[in-house]
Protein backbone atom coordinates (compact mmCIF):
# COMPACT_ATOMS: atom_id res chain seq x y z
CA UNK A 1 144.33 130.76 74.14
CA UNK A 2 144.83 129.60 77.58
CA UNK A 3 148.73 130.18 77.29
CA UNK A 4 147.80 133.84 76.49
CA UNK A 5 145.14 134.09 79.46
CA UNK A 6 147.61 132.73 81.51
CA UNK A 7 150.53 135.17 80.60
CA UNK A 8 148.48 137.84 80.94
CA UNK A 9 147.76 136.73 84.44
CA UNK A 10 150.97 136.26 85.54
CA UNK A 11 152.13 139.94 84.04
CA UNK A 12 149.11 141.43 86.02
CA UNK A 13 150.47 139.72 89.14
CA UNK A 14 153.71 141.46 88.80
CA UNK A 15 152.00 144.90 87.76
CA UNK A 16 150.31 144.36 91.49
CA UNK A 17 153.82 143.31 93.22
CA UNK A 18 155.28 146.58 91.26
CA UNK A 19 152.66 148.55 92.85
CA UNK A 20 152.89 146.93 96.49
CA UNK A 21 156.38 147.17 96.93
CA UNK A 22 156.42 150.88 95.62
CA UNK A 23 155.85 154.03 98.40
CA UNK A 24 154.46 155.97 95.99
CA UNK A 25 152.20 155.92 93.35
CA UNK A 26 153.43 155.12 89.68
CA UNK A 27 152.36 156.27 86.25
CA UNK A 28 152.03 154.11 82.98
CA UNK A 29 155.42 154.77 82.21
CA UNK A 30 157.25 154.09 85.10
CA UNK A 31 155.22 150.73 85.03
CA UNK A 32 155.97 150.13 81.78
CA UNK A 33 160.00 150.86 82.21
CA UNK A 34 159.94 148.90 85.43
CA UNK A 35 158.35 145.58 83.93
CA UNK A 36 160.15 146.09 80.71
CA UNK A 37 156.61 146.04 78.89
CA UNK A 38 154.70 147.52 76.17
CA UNK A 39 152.73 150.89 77.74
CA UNK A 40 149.87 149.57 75.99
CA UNK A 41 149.49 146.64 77.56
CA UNK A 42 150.34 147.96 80.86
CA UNK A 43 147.46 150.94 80.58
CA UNK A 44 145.34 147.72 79.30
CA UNK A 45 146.35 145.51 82.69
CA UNK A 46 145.48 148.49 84.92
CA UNK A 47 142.13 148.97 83.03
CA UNK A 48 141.08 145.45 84.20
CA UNK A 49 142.71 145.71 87.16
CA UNK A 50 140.99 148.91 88.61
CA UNK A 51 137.68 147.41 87.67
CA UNK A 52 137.76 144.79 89.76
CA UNK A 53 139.34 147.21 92.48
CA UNK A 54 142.78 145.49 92.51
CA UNK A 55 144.50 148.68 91.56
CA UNK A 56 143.03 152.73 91.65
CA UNK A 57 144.18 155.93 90.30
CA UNK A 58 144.67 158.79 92.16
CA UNK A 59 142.47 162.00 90.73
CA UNK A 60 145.09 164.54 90.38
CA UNK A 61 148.31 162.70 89.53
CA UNK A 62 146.48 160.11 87.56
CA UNK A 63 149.19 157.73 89.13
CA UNK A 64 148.59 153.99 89.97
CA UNK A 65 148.43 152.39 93.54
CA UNK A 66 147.24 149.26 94.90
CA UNK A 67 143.02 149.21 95.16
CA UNK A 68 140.88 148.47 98.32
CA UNK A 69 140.17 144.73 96.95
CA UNK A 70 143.59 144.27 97.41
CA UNK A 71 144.59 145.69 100.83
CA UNK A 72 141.21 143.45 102.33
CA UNK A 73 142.31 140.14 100.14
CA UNK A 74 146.20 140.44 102.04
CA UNK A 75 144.29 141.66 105.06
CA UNK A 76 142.32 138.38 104.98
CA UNK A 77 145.48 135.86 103.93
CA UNK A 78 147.78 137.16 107.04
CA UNK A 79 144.54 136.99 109.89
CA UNK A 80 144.34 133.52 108.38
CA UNK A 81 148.00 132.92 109.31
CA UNK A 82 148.75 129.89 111.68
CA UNK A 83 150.87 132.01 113.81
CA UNK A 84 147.99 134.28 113.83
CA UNK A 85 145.25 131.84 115.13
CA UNK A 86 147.45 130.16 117.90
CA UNK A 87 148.77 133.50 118.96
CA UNK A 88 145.12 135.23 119.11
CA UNK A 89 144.21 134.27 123.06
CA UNK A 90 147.43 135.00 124.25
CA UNK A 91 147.22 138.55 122.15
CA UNK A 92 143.92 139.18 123.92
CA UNK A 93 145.49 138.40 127.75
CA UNK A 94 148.55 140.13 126.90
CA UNK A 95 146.17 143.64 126.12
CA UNK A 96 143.94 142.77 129.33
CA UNK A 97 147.38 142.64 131.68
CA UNK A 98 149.26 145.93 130.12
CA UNK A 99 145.96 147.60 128.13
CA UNK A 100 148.21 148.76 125.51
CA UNK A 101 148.42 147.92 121.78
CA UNK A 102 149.27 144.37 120.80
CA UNK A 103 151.21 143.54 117.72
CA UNK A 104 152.19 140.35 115.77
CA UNK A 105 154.53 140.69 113.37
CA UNK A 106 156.68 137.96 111.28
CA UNK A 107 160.12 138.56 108.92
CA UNK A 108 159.27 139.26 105.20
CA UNK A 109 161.90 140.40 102.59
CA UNK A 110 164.05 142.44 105.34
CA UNK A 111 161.04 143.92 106.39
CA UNK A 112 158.99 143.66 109.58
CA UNK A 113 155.22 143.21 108.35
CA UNK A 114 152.14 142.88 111.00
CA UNK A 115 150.23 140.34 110.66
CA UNK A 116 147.47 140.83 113.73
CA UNK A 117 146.52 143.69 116.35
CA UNK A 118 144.72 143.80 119.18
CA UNK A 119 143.77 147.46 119.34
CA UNK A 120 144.96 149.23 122.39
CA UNK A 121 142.89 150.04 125.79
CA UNK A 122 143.38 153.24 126.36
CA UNK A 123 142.32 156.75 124.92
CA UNK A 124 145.76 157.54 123.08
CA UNK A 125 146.98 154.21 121.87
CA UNK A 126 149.54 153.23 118.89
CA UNK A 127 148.14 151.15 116.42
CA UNK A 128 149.28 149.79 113.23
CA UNK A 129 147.50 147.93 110.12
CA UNK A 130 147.42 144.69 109.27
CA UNK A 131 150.36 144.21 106.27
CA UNK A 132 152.06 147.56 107.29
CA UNK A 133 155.48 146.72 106.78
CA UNK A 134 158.29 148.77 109.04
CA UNK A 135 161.81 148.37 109.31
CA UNK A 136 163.85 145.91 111.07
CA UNK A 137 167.07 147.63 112.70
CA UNK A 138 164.58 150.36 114.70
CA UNK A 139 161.56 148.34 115.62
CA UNK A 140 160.75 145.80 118.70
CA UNK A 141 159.47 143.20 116.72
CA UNK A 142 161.79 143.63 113.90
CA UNK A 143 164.93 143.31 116.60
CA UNK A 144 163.17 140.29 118.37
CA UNK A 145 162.83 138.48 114.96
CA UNK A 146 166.64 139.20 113.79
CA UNK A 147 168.28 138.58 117.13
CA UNK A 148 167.03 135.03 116.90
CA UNK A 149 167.83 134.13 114.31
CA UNK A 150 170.78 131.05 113.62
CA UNK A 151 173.91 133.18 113.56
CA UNK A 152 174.51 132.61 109.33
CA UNK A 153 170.80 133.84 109.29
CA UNK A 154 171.40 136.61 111.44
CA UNK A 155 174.90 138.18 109.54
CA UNK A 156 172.86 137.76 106.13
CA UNK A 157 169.73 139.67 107.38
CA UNK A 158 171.73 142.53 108.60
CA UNK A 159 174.39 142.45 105.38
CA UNK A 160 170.96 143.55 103.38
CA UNK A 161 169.68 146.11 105.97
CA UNK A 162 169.77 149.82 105.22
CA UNK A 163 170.26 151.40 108.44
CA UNK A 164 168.43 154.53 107.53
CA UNK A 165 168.17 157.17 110.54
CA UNK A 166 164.09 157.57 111.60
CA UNK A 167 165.06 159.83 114.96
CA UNK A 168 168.16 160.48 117.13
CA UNK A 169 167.58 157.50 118.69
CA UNK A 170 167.60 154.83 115.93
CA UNK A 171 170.80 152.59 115.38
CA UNK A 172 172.77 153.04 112.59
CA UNK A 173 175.85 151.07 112.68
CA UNK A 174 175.72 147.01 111.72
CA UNK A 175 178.22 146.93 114.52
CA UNK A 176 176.60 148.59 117.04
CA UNK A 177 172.96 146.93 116.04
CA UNK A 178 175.07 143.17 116.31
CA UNK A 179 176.18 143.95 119.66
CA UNK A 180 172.26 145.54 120.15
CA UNK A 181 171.00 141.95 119.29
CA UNK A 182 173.21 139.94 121.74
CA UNK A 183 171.92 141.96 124.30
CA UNK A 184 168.22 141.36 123.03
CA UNK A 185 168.98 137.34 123.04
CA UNK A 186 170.68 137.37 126.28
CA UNK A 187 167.75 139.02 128.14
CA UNK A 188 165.16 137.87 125.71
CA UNK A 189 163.28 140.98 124.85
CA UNK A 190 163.74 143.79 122.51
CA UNK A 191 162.83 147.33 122.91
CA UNK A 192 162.29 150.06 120.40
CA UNK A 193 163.29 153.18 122.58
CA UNK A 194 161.74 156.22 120.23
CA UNK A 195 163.62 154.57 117.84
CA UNK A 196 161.45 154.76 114.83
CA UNK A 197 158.84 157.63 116.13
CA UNK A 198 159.78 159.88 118.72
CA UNK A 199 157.68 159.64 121.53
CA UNK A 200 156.43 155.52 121.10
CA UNK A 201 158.05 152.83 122.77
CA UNK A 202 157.64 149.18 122.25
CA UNK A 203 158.60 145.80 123.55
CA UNK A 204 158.53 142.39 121.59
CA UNK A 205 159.76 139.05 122.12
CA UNK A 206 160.11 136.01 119.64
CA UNK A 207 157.42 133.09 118.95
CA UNK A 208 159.31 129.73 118.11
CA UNK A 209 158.14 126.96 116.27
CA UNK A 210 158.50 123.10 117.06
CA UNK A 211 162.06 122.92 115.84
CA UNK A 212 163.39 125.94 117.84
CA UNK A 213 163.03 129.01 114.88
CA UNK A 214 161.88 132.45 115.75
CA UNK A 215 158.54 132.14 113.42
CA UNK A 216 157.26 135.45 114.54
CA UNK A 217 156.94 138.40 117.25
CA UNK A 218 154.88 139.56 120.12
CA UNK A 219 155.06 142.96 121.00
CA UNK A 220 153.00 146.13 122.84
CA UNK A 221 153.77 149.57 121.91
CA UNK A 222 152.39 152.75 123.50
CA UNK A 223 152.89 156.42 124.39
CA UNK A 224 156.42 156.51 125.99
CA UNK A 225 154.62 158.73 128.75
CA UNK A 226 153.10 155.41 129.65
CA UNK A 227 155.86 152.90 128.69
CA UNK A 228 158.50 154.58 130.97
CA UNK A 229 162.10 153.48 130.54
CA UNK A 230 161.73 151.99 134.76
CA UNK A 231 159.17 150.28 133.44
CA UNK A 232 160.57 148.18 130.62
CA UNK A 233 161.97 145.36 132.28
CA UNK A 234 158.87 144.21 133.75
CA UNK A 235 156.47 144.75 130.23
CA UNK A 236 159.68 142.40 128.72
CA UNK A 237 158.51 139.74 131.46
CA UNK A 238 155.43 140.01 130.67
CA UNK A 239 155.44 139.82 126.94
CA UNK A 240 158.37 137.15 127.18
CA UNK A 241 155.89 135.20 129.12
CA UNK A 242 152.87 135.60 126.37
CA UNK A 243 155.49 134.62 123.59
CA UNK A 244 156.32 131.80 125.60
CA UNK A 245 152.56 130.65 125.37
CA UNK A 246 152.23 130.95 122.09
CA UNK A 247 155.90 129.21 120.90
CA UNK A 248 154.46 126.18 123.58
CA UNK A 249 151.02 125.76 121.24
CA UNK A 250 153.10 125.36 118.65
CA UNK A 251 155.31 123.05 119.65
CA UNK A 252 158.04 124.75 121.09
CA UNK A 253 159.65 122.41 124.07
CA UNK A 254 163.09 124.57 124.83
């Protein structure tokens, strides 16, 4: 009995992952084709699951997506984060200096996900939610997090990269986003010029841990209006020096 409690658990866990990793909602079907299983058992595992709030259905389509229970469980593991707690005062001082929106973001499967916020000071502000996951190759954190990276690192994160076009601005080209990222190390900041939404810029620099690897990233965004392209190399000082504070409280001696 327990071996079949515990199957069942683990093929409920992978319904959820299914359902997290998808950007739209999925039927029983789909489900069923995509986890090679039985659609009865999979139209069983969602009844359970949307009980307990893991999982809803939307009205109209009838489709699956991930449940409320779900989105405040991951919201709660990645504000427990390590990077998170050390980084929160230096979060709050870097919002108090520049009043805009704070993010902290680490690397997950290819994928920039945020793991804190500090809501921004002013009337129109750019925020984010916790576990929103953006892409790598056209946002400030994402860049910050891939440019320092060891070189093998580096080439193997960018091999799996699709360089999908978000505005005119975005990069495109491995090449040209290589070449992007030596200029992000070499100065120590990255910027996201309208790169992913027209009209938002951002800034971001890299959090190290003890033994010298990028752990995470720092960053502000706000209403290009207000981040003005003469003003970018003076918000990269500033968040450079906030990274710095955090990378130092964990360990970081370089």
């Amino acid at each position: 009995m327990a071996r079949t409690n515990s199957g069942s658990l683990l093929k409920g866990m992978r319904l959820v992952e299914v359902l997290a990793d998808s950007d739209r909602a999925l039927g029983v079907s789909e489900l069923a084709r995509l986890l090679a299983q039985d659609k009865s058992a999979v139209y069983r595992l969602l009844t359970t699951l949307k009980s307990g709030g893991y999982v809803e259905q939307d009205a109209e389509s009838k489709k699956y997506v991930i449940g409320p229970r779900m989105i405040v469980m991951s919201s709660r593991v990645l504000g427990n984060n390590d990077v998170s707690r050390y980084a929160r005062p230096a979060m709050k001082k870097l919002l108090q200096e520049t009043r805009e929106t704070v993010h902290l973001a680490m690397l997950m499967e290819d994928q920039v996900v945020y793991i804190a916020q500090e809501a921004g000071l002013e009337v129109i502000s750019v925020n984010t939610e916790i576990g929103q996951r953006e892409a790598v190759h056209c946002t400030a954190v994402g860049k910050a997090l891939v440019a320092f990276l060891p070189d093998e690192e580096r080439e193997a994160v960018i091999a799996r990269l699709d360089f999908r076009r978000y505005t005119p601005a975005t990069i495109t080209e491995p090449d040209h986003f290589r070449a992007h990222c030596r200029q992000i190390s070499a100065q120590g900041y990255a910027v996201d010029d309208e790169e992913l939404y027209p009209g938002v810029r951002c800034v971001a620099a890299p959090i190290m841990g003890y033994d010298g690897n990028v752990l995470a990233a720092l960053g502000i965004s706000g209403p290009a209006t207000r981040l003005t392209i003469e003003m970018l190399p003076r918000l990269g000082e500033v968040v450079v020096k906030y990274a710095r504070e955090v990378s130092k409280r964990l360990g970081f001696l370089g």
